[in-house]
PDB file of N, CA and C in Angstrom:
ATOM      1  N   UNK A   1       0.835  -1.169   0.000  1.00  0.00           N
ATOM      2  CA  UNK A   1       0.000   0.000   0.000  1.00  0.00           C
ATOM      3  C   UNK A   1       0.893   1.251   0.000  1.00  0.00           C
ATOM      4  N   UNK A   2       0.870   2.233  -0.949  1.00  0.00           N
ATOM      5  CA  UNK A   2       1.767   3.470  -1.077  1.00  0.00           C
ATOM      6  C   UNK A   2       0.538   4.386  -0.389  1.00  0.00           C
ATOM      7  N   UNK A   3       1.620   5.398   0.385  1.00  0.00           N
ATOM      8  CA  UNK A   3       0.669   6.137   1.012  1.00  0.00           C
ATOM      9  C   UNK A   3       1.095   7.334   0.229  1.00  0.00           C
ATOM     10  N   UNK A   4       0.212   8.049   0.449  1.00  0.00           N
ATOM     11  CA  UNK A   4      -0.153   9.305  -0.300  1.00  0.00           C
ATOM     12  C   UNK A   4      -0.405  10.208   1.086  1.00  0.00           C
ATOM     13  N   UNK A   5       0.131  11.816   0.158  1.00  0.00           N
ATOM     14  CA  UNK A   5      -0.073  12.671   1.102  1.00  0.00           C
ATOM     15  C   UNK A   5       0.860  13.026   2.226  1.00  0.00           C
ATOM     16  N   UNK A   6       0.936  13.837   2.844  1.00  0.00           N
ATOM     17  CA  UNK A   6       1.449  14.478   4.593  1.00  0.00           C
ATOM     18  C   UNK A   6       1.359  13.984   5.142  1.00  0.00           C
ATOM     19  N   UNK A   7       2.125  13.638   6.404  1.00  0.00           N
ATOM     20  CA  UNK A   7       1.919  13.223   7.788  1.00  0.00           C
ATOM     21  C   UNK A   7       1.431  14.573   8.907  1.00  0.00           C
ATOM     22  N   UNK A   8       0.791  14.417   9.720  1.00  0.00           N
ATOM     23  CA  UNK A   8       0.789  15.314  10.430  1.00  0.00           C
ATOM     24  C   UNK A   8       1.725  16.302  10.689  1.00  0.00           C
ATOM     25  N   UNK A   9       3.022  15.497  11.144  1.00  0.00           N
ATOM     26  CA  UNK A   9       4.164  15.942  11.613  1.00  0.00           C
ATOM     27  C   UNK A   9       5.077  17.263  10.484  1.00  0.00           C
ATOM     28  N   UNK A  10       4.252  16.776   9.429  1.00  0.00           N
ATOM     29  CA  UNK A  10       5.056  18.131   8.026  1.00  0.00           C
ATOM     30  C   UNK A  10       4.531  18.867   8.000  1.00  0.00           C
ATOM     31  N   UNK A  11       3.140  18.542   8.251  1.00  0.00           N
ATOM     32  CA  UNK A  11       2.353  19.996   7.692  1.00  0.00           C
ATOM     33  C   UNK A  11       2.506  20.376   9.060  1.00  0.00           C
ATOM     34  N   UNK A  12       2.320  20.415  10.496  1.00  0.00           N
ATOM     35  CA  UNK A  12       2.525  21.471  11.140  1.00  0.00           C
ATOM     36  C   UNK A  12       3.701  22.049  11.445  1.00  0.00           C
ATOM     37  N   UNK A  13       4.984  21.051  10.599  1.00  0.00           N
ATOM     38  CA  UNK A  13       6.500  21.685  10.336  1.00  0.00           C
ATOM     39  C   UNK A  13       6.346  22.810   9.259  1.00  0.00           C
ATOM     40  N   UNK A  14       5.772  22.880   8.316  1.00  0.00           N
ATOM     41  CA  UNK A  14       5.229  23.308   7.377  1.00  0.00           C
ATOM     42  C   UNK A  14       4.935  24.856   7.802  1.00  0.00           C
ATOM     43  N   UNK A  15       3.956  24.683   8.953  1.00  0.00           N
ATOM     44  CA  UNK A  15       3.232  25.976   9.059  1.00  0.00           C
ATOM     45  C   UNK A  15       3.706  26.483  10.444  1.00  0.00           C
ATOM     46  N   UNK A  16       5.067  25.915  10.785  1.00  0.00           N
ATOM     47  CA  UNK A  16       5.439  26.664  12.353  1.00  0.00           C
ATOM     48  C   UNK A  16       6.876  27.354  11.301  1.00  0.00           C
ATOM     49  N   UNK A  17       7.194  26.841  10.326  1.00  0.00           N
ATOM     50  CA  UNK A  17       8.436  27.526   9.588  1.00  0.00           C
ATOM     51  C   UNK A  17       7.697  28.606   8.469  1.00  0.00           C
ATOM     52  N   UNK A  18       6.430  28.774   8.200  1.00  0.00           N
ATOM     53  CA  UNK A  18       5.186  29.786   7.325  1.00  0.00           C
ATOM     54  C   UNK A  18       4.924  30.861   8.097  1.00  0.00           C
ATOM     55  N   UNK A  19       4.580  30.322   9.639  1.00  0.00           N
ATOM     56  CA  UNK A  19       4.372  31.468  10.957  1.00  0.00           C
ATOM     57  C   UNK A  19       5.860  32.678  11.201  1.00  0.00           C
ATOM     58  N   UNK A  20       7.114  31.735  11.277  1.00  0.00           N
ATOM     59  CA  UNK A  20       8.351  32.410  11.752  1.00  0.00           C
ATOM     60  C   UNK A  20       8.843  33.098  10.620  1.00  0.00           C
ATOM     61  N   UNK A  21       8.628  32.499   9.360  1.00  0.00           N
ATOM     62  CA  UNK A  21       9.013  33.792   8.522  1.00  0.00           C
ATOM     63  C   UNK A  21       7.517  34.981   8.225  1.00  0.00           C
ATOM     64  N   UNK A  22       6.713  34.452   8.504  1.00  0.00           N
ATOM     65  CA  UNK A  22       5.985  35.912   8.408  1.00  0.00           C
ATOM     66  C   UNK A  22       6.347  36.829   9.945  1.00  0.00           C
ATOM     67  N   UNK A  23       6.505  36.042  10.997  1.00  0.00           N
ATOM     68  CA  UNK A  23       7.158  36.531  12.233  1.00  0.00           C
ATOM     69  C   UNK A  23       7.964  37.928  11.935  1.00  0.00           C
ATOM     70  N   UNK A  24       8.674  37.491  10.983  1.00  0.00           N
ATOM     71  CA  UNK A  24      10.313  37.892  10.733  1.00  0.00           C
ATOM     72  C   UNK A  24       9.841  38.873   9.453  1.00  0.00           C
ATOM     73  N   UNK A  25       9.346  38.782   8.746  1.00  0.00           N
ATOM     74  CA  UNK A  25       9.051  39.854   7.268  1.00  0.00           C
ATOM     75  C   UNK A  25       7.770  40.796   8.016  1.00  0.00           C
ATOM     76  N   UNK A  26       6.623  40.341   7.691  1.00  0.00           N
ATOM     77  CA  UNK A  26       5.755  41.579   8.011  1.00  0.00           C
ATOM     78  C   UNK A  26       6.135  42.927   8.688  1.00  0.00           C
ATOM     79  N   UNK A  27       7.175  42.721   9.968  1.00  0.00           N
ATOM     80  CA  UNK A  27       7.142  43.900  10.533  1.00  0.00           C
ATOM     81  C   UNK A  27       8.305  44.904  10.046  1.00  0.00           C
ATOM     82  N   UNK A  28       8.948  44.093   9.254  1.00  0.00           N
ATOM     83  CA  UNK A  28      10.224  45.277   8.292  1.00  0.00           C
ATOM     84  C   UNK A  28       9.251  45.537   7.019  1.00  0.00           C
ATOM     85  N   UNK A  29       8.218  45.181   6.318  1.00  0.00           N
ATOM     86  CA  UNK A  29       7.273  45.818   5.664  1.00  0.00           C
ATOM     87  C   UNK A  29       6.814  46.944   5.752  1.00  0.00           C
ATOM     88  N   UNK A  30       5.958  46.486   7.300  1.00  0.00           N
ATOM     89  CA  UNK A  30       5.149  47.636   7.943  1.00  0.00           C
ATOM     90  C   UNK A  30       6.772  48.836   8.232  1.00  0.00           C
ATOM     91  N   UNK A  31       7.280  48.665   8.712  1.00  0.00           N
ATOM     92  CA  UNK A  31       8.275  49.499   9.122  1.00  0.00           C
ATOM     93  C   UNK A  31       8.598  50.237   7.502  1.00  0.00           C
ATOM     94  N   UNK A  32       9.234  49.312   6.538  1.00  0.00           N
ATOM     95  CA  UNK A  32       9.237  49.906   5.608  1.00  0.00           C
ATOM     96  C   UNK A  32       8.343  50.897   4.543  1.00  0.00           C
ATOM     97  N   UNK A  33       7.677  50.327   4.768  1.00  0.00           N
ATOM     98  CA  UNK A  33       6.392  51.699   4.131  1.00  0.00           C
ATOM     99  C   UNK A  33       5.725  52.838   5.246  1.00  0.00           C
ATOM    100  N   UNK A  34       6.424  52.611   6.308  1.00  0.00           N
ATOM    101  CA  UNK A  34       6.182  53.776   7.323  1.00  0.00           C
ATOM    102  C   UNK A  34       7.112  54.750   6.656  1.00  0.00           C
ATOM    103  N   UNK A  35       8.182  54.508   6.350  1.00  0.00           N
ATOM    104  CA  UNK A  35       9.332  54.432   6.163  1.00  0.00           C
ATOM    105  C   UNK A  35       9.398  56.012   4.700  1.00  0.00           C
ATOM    106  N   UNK A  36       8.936  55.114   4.179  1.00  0.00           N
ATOM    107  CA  UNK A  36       8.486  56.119   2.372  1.00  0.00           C
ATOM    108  C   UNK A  36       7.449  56.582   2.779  1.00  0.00           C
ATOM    109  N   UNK A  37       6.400  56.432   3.243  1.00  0.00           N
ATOM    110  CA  UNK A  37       5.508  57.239   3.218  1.00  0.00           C
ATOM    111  C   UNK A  37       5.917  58.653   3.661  1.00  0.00           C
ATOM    112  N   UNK A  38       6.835  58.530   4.793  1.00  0.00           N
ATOM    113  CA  UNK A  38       7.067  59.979   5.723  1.00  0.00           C
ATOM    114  C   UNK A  38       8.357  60.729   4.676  1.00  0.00           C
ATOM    115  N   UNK A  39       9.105  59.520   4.282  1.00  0.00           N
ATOM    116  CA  UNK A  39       9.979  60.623   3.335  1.00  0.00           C
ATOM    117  C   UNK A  39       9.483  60.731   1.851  1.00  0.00           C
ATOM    118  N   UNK A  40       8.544  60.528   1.243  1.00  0.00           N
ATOM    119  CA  UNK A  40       7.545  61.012   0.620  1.00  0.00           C
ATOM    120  C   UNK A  40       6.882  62.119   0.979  1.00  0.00           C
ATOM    121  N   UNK A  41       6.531  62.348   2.244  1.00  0.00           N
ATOM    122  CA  UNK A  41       6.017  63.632   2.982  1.00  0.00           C
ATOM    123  C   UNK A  41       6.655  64.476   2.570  1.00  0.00           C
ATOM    124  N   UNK A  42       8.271  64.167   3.400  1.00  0.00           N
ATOM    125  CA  UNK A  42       9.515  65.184   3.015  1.00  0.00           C
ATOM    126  C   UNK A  42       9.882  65.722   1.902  1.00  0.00           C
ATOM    127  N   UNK A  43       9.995  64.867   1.032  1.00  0.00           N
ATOM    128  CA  UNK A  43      10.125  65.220  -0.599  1.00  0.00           C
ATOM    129  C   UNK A  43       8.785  66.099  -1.209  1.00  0.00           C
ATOM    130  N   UNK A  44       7.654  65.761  -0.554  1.00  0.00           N
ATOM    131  CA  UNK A  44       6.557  66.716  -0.962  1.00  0.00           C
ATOM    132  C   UNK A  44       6.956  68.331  -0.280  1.00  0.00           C
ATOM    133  N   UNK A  45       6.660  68.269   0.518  1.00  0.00           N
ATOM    134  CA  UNK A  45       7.388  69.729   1.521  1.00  0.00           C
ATOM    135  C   UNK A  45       8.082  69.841   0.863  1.00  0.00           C
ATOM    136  N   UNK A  46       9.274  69.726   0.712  1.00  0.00           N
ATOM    137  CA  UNK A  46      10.154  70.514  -0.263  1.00  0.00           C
ATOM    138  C   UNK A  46       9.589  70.744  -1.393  1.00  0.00           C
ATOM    139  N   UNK A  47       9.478  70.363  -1.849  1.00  0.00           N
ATOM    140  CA  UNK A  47       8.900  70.625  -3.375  1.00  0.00           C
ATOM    141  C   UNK A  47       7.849  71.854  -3.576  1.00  0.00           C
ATOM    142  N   UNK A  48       7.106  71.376  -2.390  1.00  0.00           N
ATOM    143  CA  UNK A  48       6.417  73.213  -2.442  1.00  0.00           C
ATOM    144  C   UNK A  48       7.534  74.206  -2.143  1.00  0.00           C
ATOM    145  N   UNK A  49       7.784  74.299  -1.144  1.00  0.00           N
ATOM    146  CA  UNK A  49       8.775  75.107  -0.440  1.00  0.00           C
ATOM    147  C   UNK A  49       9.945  75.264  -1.803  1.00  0.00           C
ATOM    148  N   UNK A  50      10.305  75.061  -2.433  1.00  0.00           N
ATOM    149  CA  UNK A  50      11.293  74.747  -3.568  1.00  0.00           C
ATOM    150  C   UNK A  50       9.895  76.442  -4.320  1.00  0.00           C
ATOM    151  N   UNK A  51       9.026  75.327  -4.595  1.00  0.00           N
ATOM    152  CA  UNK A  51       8.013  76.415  -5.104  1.00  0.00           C
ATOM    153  C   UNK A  51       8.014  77.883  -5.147  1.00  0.00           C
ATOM    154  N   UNK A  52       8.036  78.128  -3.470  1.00  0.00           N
ATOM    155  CA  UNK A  52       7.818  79.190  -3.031  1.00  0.00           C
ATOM    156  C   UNK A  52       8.770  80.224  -3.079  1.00  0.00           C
ATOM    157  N   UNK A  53       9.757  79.000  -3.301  1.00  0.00           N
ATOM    158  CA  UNK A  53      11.355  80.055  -2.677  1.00  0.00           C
ATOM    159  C   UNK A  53      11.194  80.469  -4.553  1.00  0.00           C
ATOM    160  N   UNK A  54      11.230  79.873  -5.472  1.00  0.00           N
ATOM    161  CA  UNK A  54      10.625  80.577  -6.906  1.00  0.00           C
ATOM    162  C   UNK A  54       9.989  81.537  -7.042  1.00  0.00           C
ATOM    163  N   UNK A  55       8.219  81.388  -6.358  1.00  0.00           N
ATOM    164  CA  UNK A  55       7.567  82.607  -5.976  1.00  0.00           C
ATOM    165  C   UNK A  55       8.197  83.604  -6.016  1.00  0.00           C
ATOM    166  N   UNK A  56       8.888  83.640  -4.798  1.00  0.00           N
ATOM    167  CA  UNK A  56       9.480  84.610  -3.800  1.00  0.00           C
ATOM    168  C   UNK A  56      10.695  85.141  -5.192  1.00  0.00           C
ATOM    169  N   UNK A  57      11.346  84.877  -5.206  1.00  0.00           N
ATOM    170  CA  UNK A  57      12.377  85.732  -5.993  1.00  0.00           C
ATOM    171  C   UNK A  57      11.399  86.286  -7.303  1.00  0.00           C
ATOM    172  N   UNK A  58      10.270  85.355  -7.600  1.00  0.00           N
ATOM    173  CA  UNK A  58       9.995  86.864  -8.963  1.00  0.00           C
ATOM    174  C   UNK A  58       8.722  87.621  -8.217  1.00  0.00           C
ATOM    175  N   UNK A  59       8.280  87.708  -6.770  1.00  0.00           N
ATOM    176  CA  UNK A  59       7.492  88.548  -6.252  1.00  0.00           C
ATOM    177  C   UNK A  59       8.097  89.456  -4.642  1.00  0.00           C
ATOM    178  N   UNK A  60       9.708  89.634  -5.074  1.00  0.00           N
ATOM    179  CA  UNK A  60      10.206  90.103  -4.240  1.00  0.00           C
ATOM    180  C   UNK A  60       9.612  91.240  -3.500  1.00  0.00           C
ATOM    181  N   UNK A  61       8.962  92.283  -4.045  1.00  0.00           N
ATOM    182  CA  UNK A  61       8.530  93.615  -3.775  1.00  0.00           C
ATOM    183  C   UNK A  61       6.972  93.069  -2.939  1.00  0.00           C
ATOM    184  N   UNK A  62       6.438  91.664  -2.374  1.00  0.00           N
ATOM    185  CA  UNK A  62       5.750  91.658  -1.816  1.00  0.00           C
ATOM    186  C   UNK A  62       6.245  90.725  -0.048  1.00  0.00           C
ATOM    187  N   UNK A  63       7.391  90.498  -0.400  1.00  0.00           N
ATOM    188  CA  UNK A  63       8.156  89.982   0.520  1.00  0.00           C
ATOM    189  C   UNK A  63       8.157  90.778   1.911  1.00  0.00           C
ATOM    190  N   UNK A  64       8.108  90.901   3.109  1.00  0.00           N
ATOM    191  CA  UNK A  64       7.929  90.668   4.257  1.00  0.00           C
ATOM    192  C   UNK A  64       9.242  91.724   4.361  1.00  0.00           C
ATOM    193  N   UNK A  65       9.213  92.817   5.393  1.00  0.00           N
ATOM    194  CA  UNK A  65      10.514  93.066   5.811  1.00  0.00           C
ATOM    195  C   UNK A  65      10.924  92.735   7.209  1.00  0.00           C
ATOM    196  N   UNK A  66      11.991  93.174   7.638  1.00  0.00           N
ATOM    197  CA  UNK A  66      12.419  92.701   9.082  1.00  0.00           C
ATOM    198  C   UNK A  66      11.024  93.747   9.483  1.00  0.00           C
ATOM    199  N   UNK A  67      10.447  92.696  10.761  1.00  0.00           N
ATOM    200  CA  UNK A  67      10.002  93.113  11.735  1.00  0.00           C
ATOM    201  C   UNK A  67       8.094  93.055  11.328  1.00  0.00           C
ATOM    202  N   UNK A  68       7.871  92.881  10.043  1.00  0.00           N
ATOM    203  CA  UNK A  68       6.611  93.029   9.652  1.00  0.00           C
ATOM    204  C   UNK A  68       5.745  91.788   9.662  1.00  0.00           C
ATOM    205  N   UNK A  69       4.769  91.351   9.741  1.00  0.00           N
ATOM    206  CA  UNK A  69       4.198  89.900   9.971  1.00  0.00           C
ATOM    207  C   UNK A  69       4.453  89.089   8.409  1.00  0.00           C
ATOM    208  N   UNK A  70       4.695  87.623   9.047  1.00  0.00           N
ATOM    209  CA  UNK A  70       4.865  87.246   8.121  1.00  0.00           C
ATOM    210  C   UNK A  70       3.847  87.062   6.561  1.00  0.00           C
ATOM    211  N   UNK A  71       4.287  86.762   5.666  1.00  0.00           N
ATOM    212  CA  UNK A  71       3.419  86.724   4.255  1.00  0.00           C
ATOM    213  C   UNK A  71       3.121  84.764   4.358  1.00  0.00           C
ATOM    214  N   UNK A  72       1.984  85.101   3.798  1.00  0.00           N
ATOM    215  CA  UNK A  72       1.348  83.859   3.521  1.00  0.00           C
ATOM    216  C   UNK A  72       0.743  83.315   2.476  1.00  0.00           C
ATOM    217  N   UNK A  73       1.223  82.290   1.470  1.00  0.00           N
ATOM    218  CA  UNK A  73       0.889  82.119   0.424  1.00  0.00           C
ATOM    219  C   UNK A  73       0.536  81.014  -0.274  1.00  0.00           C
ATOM    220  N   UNK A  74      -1.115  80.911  -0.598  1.00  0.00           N
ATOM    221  CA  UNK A  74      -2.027  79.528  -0.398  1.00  0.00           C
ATOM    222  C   UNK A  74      -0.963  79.114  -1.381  1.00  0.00           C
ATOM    223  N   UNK A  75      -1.279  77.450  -1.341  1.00  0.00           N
ATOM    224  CA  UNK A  75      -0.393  76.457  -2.544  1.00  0.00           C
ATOM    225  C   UNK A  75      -1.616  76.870  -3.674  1.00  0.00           C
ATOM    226  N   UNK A  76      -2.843  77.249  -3.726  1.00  0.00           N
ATOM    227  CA  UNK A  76      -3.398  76.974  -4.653  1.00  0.00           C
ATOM    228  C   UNK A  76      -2.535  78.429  -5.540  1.00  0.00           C
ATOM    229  N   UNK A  77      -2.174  79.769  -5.052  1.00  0.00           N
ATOM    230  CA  UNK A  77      -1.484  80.386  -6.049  1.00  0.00           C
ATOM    231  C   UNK A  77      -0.321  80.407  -6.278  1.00  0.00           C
ATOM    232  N   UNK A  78       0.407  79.370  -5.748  1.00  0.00           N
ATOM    233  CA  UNK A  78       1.708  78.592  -6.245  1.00  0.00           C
ATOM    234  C   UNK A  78       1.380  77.577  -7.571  1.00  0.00           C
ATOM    235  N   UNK A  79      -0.021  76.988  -7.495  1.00  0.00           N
ATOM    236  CA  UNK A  79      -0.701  76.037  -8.406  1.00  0.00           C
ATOM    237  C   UNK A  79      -0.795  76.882  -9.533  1.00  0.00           C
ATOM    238  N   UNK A  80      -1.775  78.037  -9.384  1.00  0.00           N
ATOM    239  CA  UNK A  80      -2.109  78.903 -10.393  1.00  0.00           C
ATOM    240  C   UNK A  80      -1.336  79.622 -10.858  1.00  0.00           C
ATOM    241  N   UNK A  81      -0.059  79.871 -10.590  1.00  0.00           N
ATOM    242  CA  UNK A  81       1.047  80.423 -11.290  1.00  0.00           C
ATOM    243  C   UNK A  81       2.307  79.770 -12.106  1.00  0.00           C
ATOM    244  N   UNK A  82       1.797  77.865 -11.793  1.00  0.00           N
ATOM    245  CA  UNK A  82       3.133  77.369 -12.291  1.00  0.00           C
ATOM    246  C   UNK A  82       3.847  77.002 -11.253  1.00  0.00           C
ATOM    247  N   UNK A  83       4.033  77.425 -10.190  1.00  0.00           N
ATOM    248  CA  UNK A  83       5.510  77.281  -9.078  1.00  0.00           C
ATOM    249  C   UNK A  83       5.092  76.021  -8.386  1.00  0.00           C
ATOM    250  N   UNK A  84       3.871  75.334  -8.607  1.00  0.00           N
ATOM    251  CA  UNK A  84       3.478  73.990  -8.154  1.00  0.00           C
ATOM    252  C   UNK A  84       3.083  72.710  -8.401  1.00  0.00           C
ATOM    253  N   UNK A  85       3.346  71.588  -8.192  1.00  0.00           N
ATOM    254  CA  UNK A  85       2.357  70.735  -9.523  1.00  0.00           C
ATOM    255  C   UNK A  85       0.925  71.018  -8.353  1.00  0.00           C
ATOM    256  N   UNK A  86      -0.382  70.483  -9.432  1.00  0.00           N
ATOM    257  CA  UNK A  86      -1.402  70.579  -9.032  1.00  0.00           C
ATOM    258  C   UNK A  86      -1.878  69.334  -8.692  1.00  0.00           C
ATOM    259  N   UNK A  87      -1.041  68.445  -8.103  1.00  0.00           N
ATOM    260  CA  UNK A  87      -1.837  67.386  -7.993  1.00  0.00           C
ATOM    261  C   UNK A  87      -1.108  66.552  -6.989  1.00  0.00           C
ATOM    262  N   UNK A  88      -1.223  67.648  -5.979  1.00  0.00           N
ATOM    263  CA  UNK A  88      -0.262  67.196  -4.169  1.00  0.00           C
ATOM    264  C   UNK A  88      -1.755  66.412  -3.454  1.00  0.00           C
ATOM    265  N   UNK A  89      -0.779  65.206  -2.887  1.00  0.00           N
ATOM    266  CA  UNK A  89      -1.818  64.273  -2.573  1.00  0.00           C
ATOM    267  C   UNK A  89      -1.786  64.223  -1.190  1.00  0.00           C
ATOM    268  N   UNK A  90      -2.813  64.234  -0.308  1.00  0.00           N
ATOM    269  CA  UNK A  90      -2.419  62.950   1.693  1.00  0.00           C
ATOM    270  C   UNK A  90      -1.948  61.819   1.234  1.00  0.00           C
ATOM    271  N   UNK A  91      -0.413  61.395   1.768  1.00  0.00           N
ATOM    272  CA  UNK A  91      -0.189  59.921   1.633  1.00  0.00           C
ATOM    273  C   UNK A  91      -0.168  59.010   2.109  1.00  0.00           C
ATOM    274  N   UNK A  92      -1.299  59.706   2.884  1.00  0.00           N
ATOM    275  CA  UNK A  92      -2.023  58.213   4.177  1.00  0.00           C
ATOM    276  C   UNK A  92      -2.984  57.981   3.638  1.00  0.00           C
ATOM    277  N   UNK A  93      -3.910  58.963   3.098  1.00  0.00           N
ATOM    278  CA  UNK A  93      -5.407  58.777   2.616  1.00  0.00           C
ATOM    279  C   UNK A  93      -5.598  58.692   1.358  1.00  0.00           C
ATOM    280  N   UNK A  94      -4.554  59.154   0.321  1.00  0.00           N
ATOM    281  CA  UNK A  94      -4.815  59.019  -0.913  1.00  0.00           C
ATOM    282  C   UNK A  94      -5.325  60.434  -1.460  1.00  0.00           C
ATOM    283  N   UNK A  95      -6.095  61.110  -0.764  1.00  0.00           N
ATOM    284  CA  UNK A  95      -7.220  61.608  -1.151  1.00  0.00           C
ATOM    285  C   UNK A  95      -5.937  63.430  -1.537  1.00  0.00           C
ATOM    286  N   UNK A  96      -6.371  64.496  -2.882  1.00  0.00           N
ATOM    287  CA  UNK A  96      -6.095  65.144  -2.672  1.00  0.00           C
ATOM    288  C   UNK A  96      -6.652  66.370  -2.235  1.00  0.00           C
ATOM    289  N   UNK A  97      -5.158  67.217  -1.811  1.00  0.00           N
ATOM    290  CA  UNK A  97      -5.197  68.208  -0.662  1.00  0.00           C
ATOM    291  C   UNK A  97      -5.671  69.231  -1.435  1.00  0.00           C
ATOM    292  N   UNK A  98      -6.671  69.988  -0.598  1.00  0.00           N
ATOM    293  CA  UNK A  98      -7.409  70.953  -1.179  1.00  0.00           C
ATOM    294  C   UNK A  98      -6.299  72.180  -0.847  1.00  0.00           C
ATOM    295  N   UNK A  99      -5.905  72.675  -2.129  1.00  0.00           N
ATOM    296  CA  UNK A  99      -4.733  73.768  -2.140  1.00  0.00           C
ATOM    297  C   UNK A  99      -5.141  74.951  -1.589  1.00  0.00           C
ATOM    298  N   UNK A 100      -6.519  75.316  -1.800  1.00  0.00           N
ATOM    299  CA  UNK A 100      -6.973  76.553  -0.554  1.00  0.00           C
ATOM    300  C   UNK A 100      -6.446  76.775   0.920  1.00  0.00           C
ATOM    301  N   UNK A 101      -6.543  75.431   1.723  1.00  0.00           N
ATOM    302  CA  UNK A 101      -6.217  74.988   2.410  1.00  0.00           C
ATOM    303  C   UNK A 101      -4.917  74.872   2.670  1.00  0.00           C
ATOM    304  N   UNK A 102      -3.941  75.180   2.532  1.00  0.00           N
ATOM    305  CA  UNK A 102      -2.049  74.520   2.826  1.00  0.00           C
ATOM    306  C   UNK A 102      -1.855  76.410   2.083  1.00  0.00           C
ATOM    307  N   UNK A 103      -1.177  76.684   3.468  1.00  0.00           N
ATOM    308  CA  UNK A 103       0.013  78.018   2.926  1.00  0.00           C
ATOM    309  C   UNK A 103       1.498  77.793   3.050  1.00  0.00           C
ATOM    310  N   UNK A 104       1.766  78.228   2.403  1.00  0.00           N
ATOM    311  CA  UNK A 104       3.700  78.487   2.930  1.00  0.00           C
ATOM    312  C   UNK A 104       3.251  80.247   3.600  1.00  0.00           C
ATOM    313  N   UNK A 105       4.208  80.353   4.974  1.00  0.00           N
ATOM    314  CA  UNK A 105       4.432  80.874   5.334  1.00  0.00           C
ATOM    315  C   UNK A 105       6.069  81.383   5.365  1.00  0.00           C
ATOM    316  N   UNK A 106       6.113  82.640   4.976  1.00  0.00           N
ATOM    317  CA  UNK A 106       7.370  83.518   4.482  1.00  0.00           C
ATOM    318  C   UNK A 106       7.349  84.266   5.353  1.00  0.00           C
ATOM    319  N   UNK A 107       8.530  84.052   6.168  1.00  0.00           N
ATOM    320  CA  UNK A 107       8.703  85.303   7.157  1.00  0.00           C
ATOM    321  C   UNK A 107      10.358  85.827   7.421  1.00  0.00           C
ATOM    322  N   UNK A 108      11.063  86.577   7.953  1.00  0.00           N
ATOM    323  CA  UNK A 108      12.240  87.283   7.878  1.00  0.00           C
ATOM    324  C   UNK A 108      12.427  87.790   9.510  1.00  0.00           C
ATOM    325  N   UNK A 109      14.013  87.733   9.801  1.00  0.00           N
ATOM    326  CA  UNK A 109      13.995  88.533  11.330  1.00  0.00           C
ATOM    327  C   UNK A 109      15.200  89.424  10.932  1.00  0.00           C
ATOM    328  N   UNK A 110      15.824  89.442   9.540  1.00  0.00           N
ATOM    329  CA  UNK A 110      16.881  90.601   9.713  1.00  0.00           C
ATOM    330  C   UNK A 110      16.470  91.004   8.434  1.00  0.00           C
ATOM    331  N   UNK A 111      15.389  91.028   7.518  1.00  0.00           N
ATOM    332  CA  UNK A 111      15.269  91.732   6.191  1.00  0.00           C
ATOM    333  C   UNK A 111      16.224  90.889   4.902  1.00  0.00           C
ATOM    334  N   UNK A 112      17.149  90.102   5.326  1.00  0.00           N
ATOM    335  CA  UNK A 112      17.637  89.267   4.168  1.00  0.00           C
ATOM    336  C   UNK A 112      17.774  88.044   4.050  1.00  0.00           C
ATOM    337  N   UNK A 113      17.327  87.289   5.041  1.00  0.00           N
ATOM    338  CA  UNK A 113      16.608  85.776   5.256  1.00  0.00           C
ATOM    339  C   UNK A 113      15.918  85.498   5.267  1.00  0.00           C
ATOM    340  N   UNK A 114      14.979  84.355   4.553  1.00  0.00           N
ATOM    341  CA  UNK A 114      13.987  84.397   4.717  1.00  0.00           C
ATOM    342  C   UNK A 114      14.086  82.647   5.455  1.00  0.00           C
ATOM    343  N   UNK A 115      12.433  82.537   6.021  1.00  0.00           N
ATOM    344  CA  UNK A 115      12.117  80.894   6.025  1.00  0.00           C
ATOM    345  C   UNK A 115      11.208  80.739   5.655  1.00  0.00           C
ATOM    346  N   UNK A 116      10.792  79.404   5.216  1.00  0.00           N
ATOM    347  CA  UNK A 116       9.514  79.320   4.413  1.00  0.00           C
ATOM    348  C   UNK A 116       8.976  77.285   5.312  1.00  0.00           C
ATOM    349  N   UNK A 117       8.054  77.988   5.730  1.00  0.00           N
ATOM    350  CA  UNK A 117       7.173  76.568   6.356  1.00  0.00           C
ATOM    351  C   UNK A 117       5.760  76.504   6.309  1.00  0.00           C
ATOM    352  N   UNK A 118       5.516  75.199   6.061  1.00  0.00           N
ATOM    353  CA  UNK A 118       3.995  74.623   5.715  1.00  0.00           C
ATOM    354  C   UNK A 118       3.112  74.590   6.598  1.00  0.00           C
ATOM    355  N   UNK A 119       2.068  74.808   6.518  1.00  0.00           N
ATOM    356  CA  UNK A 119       1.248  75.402   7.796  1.00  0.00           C
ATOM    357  C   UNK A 119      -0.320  75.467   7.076  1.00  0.00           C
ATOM    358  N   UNK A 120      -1.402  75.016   8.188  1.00  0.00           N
ATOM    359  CA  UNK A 120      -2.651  75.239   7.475  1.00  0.00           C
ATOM    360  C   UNK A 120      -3.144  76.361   7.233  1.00  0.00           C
ATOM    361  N   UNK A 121      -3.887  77.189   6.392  1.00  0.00           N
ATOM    362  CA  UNK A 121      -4.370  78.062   6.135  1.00  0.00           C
ATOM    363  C   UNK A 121      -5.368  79.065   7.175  1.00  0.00           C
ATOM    364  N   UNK A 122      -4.940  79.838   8.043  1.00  0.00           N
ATOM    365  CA  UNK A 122      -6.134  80.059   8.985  1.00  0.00           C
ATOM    366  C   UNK A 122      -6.907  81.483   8.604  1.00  0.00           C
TER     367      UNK A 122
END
């Protein structure tokens, strides 16, 4: 009589060596796409900010001087001028960011520096 098939003893060798490597992979996955997602973030931020600092040199004469509140400038007229792509996404949700919504903020403390950071629209 030829037997056919597994013994008990393989298949739950089978699936205790199936368990330890998913043990061992899933959580450098998860780690890894934590991973890009946030420097995906980063690379987005810049990229506006890249934007702005464009803006900014051909709308110098609206630039901020030492001591004056800072300037604020929706992404949607970074969009509408070119200095942005139009199609900045959430890269948790997928869903895109309503450019009304997201300013760069341009501000100065000696009149010839500037900084430029992302900030919601208030």
């Amino acid at each position: 009589m030829k037997n056919r098939g597994f013994t008990l003893i393989e298949l739950i060798g089978v699936i205790v060596i199936l368990s330890l490597l998913t043990l061992i992979i899933v959580p450098n996955v998860v780690t890894n796409l934590r991973e890009g997602i946030s420097d995906s973030k980063e690379y987005q931020n810049e990229s506006v900010i890249l934007g702005a600092k464009n803006w900014a040199s051909d709308h110098k004469d609206e630039l901020p001087e030492a001591g004056e509140d800072p300037l604020q400038v929706q992404l949607s007229r970074l969009q509408d001028e070119g200095y942005s792509s139009s199609d900045i996404k959430d890269l948790e949700s997928g869903d895109t960011i309503d450019p009304n919504s997201v300013c760069v903020v341009i501000s100065t403390t000696n009149g010839k520096r500037y900084t430029y950071e992302i900030k919601d629209c208030s």
